[in-house]
N, C-alpha and C. Protein backbone atom coordinates (compact mmCIF):
# COMPACT_ATOMS: atom_id res chain seq x y z
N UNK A 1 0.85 -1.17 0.00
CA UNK A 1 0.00 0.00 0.00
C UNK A 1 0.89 1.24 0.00
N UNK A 2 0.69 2.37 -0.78
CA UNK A 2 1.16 3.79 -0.74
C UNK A 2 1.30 3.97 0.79
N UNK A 3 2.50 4.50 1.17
CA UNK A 3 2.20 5.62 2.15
C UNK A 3 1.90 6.78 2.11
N UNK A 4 1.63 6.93 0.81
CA UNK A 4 1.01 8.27 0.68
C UNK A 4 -0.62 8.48 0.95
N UNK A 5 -1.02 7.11 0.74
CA UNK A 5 -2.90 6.52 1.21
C UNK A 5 -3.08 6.37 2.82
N UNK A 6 -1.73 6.01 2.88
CA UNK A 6 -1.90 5.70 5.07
C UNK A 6 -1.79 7.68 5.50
N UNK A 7 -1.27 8.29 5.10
CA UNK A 7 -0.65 9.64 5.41
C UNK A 7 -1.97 10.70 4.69
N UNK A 8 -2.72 10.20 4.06
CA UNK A 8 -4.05 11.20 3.58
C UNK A 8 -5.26 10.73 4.80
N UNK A 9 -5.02 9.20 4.66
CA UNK A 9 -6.05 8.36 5.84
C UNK A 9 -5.51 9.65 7.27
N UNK A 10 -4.61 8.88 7.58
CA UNK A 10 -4.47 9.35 8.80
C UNK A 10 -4.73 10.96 9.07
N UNK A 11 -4.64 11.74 8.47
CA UNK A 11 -5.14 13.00 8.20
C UNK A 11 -6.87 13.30 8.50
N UNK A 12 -7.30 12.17 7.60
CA UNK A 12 -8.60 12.33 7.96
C UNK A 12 -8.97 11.92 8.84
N UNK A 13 -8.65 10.52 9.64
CA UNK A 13 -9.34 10.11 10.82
C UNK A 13 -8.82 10.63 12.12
N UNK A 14 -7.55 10.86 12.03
CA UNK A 14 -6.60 11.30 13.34
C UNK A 14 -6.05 10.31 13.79
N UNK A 15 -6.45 8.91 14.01
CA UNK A 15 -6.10 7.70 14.52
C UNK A 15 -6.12 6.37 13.03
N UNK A 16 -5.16 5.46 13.18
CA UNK A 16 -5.45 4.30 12.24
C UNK A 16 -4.63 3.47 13.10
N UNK A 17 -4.78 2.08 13.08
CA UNK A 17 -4.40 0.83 12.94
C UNK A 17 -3.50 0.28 11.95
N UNK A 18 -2.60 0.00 11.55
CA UNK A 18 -2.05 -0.54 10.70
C UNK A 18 -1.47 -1.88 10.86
N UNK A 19 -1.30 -2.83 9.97
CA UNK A 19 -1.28 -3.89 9.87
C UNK A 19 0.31 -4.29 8.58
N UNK A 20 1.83 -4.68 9.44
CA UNK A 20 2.19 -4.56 8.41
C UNK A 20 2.56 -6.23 7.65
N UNK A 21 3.26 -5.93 6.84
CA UNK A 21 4.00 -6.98 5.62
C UNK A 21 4.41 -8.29 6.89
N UNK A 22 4.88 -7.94 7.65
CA UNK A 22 5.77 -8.89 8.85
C UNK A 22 4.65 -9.52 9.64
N UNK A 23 3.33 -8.98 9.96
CA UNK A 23 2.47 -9.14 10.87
C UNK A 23 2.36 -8.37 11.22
N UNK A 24 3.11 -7.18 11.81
CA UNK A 24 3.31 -6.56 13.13
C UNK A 24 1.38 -5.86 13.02
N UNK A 25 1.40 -5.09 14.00
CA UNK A 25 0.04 -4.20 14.35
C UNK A 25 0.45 -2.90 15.08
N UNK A 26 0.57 -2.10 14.37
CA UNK A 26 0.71 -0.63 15.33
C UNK A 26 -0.33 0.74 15.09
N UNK A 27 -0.71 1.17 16.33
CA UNK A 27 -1.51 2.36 15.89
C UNK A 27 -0.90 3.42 16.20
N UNK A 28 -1.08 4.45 14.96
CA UNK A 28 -0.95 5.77 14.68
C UNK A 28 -1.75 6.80 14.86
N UNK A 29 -1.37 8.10 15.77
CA UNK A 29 -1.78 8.68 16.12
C UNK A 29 -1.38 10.10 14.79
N UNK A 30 -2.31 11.23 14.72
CA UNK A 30 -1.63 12.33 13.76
C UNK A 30 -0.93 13.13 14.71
N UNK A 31 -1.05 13.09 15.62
CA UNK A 31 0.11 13.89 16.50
C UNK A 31 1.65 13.54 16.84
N UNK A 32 1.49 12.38 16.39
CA UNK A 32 3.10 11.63 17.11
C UNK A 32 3.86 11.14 16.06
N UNK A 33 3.04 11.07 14.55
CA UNK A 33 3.85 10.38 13.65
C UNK A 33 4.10 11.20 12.59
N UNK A 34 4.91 11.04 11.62
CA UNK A 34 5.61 11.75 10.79
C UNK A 34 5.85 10.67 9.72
N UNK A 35 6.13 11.39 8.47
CA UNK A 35 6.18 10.75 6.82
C UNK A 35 7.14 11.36 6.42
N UNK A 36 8.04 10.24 5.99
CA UNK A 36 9.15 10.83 5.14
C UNK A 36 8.88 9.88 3.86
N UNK A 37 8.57 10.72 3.16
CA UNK A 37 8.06 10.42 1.43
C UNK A 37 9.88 10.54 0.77
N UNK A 38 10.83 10.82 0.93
CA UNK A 38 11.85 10.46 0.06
C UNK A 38 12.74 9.12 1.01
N UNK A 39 12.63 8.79 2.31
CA UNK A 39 13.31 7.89 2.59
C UNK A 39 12.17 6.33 2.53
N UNK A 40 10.49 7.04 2.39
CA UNK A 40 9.70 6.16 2.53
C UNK A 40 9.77 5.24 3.52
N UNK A 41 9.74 6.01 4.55
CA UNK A 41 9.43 5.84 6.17
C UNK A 41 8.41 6.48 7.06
N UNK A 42 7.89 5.94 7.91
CA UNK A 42 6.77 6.17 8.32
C UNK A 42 7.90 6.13 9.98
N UNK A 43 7.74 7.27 10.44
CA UNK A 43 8.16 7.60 11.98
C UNK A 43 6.96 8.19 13.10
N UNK A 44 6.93 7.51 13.90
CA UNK A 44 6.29 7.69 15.24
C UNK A 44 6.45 7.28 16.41
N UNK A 45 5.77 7.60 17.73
CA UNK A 45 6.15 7.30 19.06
C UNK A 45 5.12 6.76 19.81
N UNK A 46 5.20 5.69 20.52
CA UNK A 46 4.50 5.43 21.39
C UNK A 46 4.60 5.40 22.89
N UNK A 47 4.12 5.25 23.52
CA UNK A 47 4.23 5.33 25.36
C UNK A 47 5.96 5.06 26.10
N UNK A 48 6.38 3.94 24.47
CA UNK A 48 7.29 2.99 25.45
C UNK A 48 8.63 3.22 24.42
N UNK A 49 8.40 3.55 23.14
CA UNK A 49 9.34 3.21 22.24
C UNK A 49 9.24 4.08 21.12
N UNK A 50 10.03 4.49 20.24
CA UNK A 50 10.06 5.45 18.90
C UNK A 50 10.37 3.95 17.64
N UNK A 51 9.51 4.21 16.99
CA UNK A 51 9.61 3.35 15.82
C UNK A 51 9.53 3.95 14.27
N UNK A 52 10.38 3.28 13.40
CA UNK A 52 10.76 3.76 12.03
C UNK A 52 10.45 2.62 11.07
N UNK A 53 9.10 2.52 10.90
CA UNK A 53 9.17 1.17 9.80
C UNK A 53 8.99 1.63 8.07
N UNK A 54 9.05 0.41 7.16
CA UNK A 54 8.98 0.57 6.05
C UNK A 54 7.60 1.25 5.78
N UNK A 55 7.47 2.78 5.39
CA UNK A 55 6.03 2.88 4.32
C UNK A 55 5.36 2.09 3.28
N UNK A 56 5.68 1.55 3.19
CA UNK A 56 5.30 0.66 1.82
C UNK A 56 4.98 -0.73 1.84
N UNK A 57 5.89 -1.20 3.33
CA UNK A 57 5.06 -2.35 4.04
C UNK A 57 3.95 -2.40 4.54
N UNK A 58 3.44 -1.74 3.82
CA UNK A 58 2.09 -1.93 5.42
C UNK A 58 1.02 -2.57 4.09
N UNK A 59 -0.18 -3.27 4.90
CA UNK A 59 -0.56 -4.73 4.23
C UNK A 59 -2.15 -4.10 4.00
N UNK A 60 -2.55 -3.44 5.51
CA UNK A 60 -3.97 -3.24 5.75
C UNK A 60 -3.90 -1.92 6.84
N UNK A 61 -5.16 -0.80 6.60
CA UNK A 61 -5.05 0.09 7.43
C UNK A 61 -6.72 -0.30 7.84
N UNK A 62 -6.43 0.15 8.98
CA UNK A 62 -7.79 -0.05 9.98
C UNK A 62 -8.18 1.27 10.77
N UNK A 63 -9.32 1.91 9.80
CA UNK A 63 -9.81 3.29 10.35
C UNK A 63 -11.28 2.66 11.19
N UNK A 64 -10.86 2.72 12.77
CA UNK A 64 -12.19 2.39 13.35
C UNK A 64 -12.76 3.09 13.93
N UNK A 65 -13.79 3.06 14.20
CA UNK A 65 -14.76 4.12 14.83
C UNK A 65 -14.67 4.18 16.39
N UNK A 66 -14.75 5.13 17.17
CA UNK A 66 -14.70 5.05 18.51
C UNK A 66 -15.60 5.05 19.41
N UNK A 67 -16.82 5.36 18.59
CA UNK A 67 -18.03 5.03 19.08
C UNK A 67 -19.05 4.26 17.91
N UNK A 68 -19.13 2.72 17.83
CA UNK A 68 -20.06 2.36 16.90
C UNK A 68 -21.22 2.18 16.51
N UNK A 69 -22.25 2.66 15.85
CA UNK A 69 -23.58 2.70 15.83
C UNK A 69 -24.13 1.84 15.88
N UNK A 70 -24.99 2.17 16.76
CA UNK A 70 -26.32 0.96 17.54
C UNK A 70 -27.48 0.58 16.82
């Protein structure tokens, strides 16, 4: 998948899920993460750790709702 589709997503929702190439599962916040479109890296931080994975790995993005309709 583009990281340029995870980096418009995430714009719009504020929050995503991502799902990458390896398995892994990490969520992205628009406040903590950052896009580098010429090294095609996706940088952000979480509670415990700063992580730098491949943009282009990522498999599946998961925009979920935080309150779901009844």
């Amino acid at each position: 998948m583009k990281m340029e589709l995870i980096q418009e997503s995430l714009a719009q929702w504020g929050e995503l899920s991502i799902y990458t190439a390896s398995g892994q599962v990490f969520e992205l916040h628009s406040g903590d993460t950052t896009f580098d479109t010429s090294s095609r890296v996706i940088r952000f931080t979480s509670a415990d750790a700063k992580y730098i994975i491949d943009g282009d790995a990522v498999d599946v993005v998961k925009m979920h709702y935080s309150h779901p309709e009844k």
